[in-house]
N, C-alpha and C. Protein backbone atom coordinates (compact mmCIF):
# COMPACT_ATOMS: atom_id res chain seq x y z
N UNK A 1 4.43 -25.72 -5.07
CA UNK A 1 4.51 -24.69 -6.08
C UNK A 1 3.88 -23.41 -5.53
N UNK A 2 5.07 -22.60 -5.50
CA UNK A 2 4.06 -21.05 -4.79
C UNK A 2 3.01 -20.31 -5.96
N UNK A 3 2.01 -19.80 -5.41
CA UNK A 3 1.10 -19.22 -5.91
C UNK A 3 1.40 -18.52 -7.15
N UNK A 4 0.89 -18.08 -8.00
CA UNK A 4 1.11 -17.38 -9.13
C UNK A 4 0.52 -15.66 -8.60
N UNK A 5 1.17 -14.64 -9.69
CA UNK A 5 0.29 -13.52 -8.53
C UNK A 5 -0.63 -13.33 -8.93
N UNK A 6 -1.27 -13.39 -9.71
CA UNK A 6 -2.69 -13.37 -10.26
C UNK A 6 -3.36 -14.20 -9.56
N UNK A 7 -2.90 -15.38 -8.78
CA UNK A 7 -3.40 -16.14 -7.96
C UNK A 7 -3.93 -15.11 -6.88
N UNK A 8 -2.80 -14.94 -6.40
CA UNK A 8 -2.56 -14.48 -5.06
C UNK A 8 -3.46 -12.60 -4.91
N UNK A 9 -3.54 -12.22 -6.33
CA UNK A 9 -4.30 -10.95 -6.47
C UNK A 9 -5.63 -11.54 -5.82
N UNK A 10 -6.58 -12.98 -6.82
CA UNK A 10 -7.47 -13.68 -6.41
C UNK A 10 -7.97 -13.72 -4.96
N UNK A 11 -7.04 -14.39 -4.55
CA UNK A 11 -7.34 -14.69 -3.06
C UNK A 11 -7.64 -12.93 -2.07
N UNK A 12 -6.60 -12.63 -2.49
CA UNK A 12 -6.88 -11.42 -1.74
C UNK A 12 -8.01 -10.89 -1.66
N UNK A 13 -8.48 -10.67 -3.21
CA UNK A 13 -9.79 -10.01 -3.51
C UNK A 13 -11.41 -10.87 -2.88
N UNK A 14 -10.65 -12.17 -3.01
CA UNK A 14 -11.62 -12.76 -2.20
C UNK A 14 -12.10 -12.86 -0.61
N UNK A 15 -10.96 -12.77 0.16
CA UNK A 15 -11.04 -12.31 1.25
C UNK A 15 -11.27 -10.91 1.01
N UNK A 16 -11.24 -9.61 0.47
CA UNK A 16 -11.94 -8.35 0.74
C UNK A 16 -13.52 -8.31 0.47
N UNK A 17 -13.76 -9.08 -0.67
CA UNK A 17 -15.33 -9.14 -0.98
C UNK A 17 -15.82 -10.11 0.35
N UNK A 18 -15.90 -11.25 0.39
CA UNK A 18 -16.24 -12.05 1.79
C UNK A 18 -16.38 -10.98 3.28
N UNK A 19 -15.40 -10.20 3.20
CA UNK A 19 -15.21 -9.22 4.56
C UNK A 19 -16.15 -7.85 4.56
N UNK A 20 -16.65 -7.55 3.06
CA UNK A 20 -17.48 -6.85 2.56
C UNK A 20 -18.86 -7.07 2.74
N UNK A 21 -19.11 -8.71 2.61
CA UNK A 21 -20.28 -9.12 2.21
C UNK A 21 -21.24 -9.18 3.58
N UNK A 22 -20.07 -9.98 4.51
CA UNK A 22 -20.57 -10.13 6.19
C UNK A 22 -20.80 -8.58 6.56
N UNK A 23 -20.19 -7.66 6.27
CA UNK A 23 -20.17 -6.42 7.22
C UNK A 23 -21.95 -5.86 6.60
N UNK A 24 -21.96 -5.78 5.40
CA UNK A 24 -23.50 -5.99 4.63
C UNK A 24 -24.57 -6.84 5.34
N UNK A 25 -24.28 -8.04 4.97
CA UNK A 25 -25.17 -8.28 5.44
C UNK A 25 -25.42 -8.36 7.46
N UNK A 26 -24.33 -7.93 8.08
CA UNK A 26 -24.66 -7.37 9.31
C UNK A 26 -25.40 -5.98 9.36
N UNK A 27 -25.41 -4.98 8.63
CA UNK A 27 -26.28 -4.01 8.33
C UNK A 27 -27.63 -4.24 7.83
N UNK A 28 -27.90 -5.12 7.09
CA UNK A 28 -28.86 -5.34 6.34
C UNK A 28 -29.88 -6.06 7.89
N UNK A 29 -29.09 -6.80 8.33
CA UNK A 29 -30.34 -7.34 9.56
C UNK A 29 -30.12 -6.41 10.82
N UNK A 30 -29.96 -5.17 11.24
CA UNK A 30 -29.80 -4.36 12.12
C UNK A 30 -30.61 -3.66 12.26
N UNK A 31 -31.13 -2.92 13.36
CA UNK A 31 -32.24 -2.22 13.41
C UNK A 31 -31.89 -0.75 12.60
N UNK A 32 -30.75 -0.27 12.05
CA UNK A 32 -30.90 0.81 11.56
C UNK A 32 -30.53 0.44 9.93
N UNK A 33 -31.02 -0.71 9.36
CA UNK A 33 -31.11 -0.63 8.20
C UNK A 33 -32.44 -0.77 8.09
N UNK A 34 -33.68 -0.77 9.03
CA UNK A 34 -34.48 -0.27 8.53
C UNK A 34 -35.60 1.11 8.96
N UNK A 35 -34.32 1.90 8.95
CA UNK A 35 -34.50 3.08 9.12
C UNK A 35 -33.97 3.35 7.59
N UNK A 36 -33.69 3.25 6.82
CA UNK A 36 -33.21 3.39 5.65
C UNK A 36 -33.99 3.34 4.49
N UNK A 37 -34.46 4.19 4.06
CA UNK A 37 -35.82 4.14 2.36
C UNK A 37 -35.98 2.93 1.56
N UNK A 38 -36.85 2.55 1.97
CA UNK A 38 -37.05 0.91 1.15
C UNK A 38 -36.49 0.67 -0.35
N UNK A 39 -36.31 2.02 -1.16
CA UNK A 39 -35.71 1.69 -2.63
C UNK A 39 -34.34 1.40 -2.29
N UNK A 40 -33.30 2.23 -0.87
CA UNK A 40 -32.36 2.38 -0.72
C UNK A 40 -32.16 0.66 0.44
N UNK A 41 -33.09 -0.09 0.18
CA UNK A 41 -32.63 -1.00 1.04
C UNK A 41 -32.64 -2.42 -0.03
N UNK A 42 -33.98 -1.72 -0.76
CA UNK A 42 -34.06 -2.88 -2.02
C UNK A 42 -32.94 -2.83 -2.78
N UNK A 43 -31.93 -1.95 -2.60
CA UNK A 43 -30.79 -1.65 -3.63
C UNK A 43 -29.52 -2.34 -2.95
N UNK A 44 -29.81 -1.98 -1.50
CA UNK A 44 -28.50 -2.98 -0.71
C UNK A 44 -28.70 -4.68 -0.77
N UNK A 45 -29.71 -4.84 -0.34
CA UNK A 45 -30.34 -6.53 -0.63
C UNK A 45 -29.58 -6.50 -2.26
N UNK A 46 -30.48 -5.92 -3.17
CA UNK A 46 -29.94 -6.50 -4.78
C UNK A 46 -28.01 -6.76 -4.49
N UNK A 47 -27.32 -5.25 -4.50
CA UNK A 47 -25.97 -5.50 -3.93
C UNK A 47 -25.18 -6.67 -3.28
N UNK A 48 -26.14 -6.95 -1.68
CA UNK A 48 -25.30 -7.90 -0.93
C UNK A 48 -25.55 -9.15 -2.11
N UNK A 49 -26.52 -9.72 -2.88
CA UNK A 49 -26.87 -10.50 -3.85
C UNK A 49 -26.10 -10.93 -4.84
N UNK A 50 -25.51 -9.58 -5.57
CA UNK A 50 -24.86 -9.39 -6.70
C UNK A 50 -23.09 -10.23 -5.91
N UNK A 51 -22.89 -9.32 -4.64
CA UNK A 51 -21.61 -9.41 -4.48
C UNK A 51 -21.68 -11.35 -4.05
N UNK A 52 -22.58 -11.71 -3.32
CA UNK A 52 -22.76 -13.26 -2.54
C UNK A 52 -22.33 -14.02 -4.61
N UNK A 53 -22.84 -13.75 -5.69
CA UNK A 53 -22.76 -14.33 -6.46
C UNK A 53 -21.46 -14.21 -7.31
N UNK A 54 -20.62 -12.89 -6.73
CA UNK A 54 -19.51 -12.81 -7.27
C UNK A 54 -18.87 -13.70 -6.20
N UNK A 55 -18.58 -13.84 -5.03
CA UNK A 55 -17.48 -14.56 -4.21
C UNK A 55 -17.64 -15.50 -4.92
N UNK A 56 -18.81 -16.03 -5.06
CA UNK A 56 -19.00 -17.63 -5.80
C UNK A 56 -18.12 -18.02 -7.21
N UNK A 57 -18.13 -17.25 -7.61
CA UNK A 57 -17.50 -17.39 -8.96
C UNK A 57 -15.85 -17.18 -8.43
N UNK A 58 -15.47 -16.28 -7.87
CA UNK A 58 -13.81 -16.53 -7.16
C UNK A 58 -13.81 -17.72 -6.74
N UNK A 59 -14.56 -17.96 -5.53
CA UNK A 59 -14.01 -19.44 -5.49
C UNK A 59 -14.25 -20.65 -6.41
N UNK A 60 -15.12 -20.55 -7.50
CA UNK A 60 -14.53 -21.69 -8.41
C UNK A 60 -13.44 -21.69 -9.03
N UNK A 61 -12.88 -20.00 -9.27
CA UNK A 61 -11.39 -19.85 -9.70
C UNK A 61 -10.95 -20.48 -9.12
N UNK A 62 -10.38 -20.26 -7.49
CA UNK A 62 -10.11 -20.34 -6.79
C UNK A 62 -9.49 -22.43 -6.82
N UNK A 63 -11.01 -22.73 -6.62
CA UNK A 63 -10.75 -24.64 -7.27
C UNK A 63 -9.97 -25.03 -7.81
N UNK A 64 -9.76 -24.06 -9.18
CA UNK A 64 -9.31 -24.35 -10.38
C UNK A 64 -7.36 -24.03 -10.46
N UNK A 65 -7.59 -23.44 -9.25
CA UNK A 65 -5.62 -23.12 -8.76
C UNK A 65 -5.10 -24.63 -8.85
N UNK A 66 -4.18 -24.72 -9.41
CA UNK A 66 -3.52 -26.08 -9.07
C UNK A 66 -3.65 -26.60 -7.81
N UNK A 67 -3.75 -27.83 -7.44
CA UNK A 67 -3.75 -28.57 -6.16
C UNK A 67 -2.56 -28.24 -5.12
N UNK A 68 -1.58 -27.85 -5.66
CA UNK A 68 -0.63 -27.79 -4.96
C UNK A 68 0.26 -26.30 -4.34
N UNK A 69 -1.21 -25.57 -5.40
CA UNK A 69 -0.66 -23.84 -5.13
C UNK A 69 -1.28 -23.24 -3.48
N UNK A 70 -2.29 -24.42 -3.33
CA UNK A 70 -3.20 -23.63 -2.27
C UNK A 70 -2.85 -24.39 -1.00
């Protein structure tokens, strides 16, 4: 059974946040993120956080695709 597109919106968005999250948190451990104002770093940490807890929730959507869509 092919994907539904709301499925397939899903997935996408999930691979852009995931591709988002790594490029973050590759900044976040680099030597020039901490050259960066500690409110303005405490704000990226909260961020990479927020977004790590959104992928999570896509992929339980994600689970929840029929067995046979994925």
């Amino acid at each position: 059974m092919p994907l539904q597109p709301h499925e397939e919106r899903v997935l996408a968005e999930r691979a852009e946040l995931a591709d988002k999250c790594v490029k973050l948190e590759a900044f976040i451990v680099s030597d020039a993120f901490k050259a960066v104002d500690i409110l303005d770093r405490d704000l990226l940490e909260e961020q990479h956080n927020a977004m790590i807890i959104y992928l999570a929730i896509l992929d339980r959507r994600i689970e929840r695709f029929a067995p046979q869509s994925i």
